[in-house]
PDB file of N, CA and C in Angstrom:
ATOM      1  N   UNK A   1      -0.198  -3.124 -11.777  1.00  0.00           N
ATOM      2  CA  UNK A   1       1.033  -3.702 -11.334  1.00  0.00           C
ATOM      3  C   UNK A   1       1.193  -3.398  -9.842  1.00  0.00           C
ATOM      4  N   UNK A   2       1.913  -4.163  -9.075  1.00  0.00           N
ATOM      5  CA  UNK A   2       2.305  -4.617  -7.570  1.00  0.00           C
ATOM      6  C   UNK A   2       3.449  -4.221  -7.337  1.00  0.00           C
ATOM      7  N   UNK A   3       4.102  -2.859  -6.923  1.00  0.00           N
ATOM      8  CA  UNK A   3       5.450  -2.882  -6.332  1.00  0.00           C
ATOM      9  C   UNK A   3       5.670  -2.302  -5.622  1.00  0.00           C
ATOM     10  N   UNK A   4       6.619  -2.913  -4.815  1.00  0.00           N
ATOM     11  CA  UNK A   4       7.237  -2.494  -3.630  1.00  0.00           C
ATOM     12  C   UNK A   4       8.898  -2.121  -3.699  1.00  0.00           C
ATOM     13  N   UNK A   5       9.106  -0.814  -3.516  1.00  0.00           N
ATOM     14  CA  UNK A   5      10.738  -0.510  -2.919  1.00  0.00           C
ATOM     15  C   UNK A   5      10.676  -0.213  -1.506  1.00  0.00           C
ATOM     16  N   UNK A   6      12.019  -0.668  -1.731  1.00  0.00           N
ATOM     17  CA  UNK A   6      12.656  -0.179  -0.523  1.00  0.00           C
ATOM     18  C   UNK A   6      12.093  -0.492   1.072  1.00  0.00           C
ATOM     19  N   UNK A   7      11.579  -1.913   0.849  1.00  0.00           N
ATOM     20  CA  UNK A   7      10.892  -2.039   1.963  1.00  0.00           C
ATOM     21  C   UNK A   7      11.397  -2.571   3.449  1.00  0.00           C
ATOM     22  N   UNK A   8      11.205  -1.761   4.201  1.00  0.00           N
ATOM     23  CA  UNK A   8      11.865  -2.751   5.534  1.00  0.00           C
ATOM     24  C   UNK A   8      10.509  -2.570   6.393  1.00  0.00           C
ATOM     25  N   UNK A   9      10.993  -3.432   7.363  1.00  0.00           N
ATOM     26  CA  UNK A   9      10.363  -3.690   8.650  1.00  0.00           C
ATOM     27  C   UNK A   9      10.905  -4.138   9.569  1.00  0.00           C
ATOM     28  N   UNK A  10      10.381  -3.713  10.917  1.00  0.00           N
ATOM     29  CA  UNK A  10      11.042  -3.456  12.436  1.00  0.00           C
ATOM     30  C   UNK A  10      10.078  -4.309  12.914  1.00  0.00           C
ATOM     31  N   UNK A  11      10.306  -5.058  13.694  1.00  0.00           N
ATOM     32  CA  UNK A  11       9.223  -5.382  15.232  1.00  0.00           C
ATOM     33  C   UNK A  11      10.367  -4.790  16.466  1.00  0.00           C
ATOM     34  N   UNK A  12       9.934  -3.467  16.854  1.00  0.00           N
ATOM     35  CA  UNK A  12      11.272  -3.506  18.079  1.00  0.00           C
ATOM     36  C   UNK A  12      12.205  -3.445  17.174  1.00  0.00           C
ATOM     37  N   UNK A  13      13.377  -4.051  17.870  1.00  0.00           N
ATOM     38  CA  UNK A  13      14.272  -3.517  17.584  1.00  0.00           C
ATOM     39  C   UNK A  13      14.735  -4.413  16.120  1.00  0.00           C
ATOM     40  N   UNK A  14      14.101  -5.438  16.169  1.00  0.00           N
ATOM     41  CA  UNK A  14      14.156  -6.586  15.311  1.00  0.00           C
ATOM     42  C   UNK A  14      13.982  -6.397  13.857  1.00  0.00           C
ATOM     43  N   UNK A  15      14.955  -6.212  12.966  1.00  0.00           N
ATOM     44  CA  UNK A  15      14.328  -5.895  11.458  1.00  0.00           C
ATOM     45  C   UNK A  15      14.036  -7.342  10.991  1.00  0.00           C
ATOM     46  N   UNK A  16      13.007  -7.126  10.431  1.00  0.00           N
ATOM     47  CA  UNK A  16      11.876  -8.656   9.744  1.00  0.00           C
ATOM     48  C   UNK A  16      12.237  -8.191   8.293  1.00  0.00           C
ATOM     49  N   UNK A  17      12.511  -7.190   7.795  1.00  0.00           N
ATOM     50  CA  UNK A  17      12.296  -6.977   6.164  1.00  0.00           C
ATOM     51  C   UNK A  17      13.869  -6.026   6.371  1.00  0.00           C
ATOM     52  N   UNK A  18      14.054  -5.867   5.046  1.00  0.00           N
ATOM     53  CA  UNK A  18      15.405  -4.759   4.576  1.00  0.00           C
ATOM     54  C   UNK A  18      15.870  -4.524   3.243  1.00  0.00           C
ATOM     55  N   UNK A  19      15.248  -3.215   3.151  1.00  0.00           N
ATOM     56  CA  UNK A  19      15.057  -3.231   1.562  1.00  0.00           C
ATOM     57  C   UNK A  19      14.886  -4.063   0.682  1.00  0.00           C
ATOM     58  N   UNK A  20      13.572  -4.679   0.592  1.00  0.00           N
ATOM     59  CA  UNK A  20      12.997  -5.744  -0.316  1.00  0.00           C
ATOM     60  C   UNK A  20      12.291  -4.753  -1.456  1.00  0.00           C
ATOM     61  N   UNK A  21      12.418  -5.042  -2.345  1.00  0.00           N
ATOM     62  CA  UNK A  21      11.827  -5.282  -3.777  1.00  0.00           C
ATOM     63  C   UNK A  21      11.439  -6.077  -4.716  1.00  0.00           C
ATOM     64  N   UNK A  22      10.290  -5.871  -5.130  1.00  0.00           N
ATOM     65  CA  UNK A  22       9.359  -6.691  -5.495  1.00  0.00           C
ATOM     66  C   UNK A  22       8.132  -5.774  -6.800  1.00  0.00           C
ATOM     67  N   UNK A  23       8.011  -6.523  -7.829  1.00  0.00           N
ATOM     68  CA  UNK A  23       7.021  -6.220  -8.697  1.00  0.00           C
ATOM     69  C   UNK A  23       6.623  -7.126  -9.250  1.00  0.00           C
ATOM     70  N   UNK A  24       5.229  -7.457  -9.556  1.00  0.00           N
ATOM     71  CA  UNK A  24       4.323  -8.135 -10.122  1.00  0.00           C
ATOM     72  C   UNK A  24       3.623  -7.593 -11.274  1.00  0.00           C
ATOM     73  N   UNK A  25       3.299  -7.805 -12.638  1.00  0.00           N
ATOM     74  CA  UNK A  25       2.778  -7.398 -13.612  1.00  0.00           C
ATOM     75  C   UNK A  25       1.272  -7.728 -13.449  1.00  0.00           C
ATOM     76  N   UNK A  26       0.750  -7.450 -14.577  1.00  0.00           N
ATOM     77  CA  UNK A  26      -0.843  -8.278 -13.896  1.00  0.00           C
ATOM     78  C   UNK A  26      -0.604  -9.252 -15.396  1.00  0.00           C
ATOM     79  N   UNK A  27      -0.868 -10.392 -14.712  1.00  0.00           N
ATOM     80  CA  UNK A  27      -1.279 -11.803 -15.215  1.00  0.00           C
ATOM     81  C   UNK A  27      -0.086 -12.773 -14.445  1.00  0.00           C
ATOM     82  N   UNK A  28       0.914 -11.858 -13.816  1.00  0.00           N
ATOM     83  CA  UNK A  28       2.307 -12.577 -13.855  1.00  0.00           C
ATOM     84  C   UNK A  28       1.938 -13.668 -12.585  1.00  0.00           C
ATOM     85  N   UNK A  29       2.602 -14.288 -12.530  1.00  0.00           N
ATOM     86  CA  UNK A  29       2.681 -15.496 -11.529  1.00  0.00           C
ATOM     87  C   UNK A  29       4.257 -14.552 -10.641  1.00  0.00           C
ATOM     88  N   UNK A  30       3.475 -14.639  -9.429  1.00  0.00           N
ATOM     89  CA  UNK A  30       4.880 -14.442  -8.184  1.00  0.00           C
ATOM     90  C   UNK A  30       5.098 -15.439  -7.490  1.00  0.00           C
ATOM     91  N   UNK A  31       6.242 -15.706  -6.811  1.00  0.00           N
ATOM     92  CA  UNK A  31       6.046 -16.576  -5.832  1.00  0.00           C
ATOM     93  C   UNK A  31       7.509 -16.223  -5.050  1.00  0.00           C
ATOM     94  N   UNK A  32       6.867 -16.092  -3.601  1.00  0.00           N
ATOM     95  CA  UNK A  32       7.897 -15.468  -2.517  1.00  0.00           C
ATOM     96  C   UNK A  32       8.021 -16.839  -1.385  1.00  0.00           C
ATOM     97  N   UNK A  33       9.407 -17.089  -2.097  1.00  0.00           N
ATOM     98  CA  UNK A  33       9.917 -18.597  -1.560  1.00  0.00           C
ATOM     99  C   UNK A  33      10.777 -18.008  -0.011  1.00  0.00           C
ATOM    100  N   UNK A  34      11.284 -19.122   0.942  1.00  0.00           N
ATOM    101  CA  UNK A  34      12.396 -18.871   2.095  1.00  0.00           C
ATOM    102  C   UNK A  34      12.184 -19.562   2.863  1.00  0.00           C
ATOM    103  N   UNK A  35      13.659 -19.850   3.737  1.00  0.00           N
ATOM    104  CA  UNK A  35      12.997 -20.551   4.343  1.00  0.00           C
ATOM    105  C   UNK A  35      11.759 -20.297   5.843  1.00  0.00           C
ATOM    106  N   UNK A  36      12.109 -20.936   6.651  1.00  0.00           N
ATOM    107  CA  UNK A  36      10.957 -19.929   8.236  1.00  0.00           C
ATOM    108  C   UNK A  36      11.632 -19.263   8.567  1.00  0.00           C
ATOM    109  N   UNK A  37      11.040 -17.804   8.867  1.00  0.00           N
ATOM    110  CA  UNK A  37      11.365 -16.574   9.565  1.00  0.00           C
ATOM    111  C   UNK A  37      12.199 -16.149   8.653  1.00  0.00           C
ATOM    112  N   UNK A  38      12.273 -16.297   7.281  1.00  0.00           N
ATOM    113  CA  UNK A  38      12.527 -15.270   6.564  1.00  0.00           C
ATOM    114  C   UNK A  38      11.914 -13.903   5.937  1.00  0.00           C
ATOM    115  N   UNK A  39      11.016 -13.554   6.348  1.00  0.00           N
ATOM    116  CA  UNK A  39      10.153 -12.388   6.338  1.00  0.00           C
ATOM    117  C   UNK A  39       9.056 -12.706   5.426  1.00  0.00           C
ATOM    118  N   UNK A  40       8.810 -13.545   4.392  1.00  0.00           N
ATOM    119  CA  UNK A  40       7.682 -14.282   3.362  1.00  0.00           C
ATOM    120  C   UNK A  40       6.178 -13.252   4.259  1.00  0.00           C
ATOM    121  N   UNK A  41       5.652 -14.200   5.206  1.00  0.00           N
ATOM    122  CA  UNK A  41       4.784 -13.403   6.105  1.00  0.00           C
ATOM    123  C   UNK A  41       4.585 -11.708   6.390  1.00  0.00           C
ATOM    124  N   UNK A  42       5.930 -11.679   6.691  1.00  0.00           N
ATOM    125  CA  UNK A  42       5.883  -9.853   6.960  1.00  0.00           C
ATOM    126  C   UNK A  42       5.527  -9.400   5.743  1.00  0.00           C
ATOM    127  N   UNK A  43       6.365  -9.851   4.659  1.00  0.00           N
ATOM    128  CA  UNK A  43       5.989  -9.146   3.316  1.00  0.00           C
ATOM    129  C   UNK A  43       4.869  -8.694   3.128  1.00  0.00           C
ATOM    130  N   UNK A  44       4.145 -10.009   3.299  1.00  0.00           N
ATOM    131  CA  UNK A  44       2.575 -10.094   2.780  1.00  0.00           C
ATOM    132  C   UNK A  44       1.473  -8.956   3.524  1.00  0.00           C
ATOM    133  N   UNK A  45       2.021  -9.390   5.059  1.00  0.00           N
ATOM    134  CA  UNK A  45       1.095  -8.382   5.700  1.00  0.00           C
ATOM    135  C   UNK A  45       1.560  -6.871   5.853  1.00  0.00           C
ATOM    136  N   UNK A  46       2.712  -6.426   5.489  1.00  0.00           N
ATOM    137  CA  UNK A  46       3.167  -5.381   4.950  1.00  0.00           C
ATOM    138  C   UNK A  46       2.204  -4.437   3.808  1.00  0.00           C
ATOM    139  N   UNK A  47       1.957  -5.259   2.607  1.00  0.00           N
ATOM    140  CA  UNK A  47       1.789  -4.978   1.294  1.00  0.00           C
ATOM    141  C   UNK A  47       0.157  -4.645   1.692  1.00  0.00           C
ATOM    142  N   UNK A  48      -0.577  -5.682   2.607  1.00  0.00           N
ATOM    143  CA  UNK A  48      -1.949  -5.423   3.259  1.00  0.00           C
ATOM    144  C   UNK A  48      -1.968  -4.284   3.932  1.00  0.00           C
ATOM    145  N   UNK A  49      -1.145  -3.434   4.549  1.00  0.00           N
ATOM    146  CA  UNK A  49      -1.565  -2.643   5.862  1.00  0.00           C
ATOM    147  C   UNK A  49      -1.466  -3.496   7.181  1.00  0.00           C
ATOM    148  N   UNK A  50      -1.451  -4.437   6.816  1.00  0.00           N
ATOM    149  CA  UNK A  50      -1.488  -4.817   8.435  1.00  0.00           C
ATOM    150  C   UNK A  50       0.167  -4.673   9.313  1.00  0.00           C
ATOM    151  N   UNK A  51       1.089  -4.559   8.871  1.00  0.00           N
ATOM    152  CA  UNK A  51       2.340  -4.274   9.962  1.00  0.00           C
ATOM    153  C   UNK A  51       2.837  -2.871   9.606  1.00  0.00           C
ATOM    154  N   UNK A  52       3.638  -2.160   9.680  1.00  0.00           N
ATOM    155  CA  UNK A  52       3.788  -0.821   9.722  1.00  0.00           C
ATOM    156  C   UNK A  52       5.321  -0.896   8.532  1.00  0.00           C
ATOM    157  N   UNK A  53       5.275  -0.434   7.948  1.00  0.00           N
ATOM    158  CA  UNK A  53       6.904  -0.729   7.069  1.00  0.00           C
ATOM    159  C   UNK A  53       7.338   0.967   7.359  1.00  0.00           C
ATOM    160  N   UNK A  54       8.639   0.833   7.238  1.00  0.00           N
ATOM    161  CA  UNK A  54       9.350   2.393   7.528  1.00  0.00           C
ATOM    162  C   UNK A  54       8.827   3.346   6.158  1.00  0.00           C
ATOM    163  N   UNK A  55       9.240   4.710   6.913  1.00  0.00           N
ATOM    164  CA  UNK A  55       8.307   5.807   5.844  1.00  0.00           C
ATOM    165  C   UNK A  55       9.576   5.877   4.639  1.00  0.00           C
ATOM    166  N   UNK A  56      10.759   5.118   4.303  1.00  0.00           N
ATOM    167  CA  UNK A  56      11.563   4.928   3.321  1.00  0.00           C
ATOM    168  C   UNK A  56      11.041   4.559   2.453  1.00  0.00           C
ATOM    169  N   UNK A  57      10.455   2.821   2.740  1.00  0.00           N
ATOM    170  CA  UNK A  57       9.735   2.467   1.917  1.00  0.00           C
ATOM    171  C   UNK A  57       8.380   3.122   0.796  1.00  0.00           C
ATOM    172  N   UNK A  58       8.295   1.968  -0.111  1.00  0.00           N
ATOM    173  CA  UNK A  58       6.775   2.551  -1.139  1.00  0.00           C
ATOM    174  C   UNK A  58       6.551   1.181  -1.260  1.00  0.00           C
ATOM    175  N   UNK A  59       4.545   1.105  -1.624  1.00  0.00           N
ATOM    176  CA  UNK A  59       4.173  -0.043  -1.771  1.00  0.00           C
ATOM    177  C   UNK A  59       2.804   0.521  -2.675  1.00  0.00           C
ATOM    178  N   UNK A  60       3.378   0.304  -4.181  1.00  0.00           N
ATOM    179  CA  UNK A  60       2.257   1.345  -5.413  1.00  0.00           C
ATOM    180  C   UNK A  60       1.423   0.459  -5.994  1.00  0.00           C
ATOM    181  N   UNK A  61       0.429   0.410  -5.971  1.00  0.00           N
ATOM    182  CA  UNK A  61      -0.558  -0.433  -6.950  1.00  0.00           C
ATOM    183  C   UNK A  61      -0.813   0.312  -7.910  1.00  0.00           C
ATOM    184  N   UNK A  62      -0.460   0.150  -9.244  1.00  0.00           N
ATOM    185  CA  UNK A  62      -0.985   0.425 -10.336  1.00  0.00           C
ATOM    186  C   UNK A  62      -0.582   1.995 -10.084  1.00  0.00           C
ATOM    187  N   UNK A  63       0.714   2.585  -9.912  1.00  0.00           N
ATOM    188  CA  UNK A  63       1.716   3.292  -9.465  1.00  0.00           C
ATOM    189  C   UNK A  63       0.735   4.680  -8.478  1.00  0.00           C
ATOM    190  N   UNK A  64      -0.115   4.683  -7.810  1.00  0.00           N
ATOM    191  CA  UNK A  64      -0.786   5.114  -7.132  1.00  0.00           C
ATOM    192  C   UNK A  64      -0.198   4.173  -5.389  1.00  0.00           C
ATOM    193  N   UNK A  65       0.217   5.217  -4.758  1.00  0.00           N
ATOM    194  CA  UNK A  65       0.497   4.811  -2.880  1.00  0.00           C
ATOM    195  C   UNK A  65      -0.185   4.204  -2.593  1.00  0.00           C
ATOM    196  N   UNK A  66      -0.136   3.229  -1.962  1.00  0.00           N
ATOM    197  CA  UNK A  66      -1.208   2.103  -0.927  1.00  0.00           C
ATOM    198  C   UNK A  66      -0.570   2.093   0.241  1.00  0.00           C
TER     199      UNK A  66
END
């Protein structure tokens, strides 16, 4: 399973995310709708490593830290 608490994100001073939550089961179908520049993107590259999310946040695969 895929989840994320408590997630935010900053660019600067700019928050892109704010406390988002999110879980995925395995087989489940997700789908992270919005419209542009609603953070959809950040999420994603969040959950990858690629943008930095605050040390509040958690992002557990298969309830093990990622």
């Amino acid at each position: 399973m895929l989840e994320c608490r408590n997630l935010s994100v900053f660019y600067g001073q700019h928050r892109a995310l704010d406390d988002v939550a999110i879980r995925a089961a395995p087989g489940e179908i997700v789908v992270i709708l919005g419209a542009n520049g609603a953070g959809k993107s950040t999420l994603l590259q969040a959950i990858a490593g690629l943008v930095p999310a605050t040390d509040a946040g958690a992002i557990l695969l298969d309830g093990q830290s990622i």
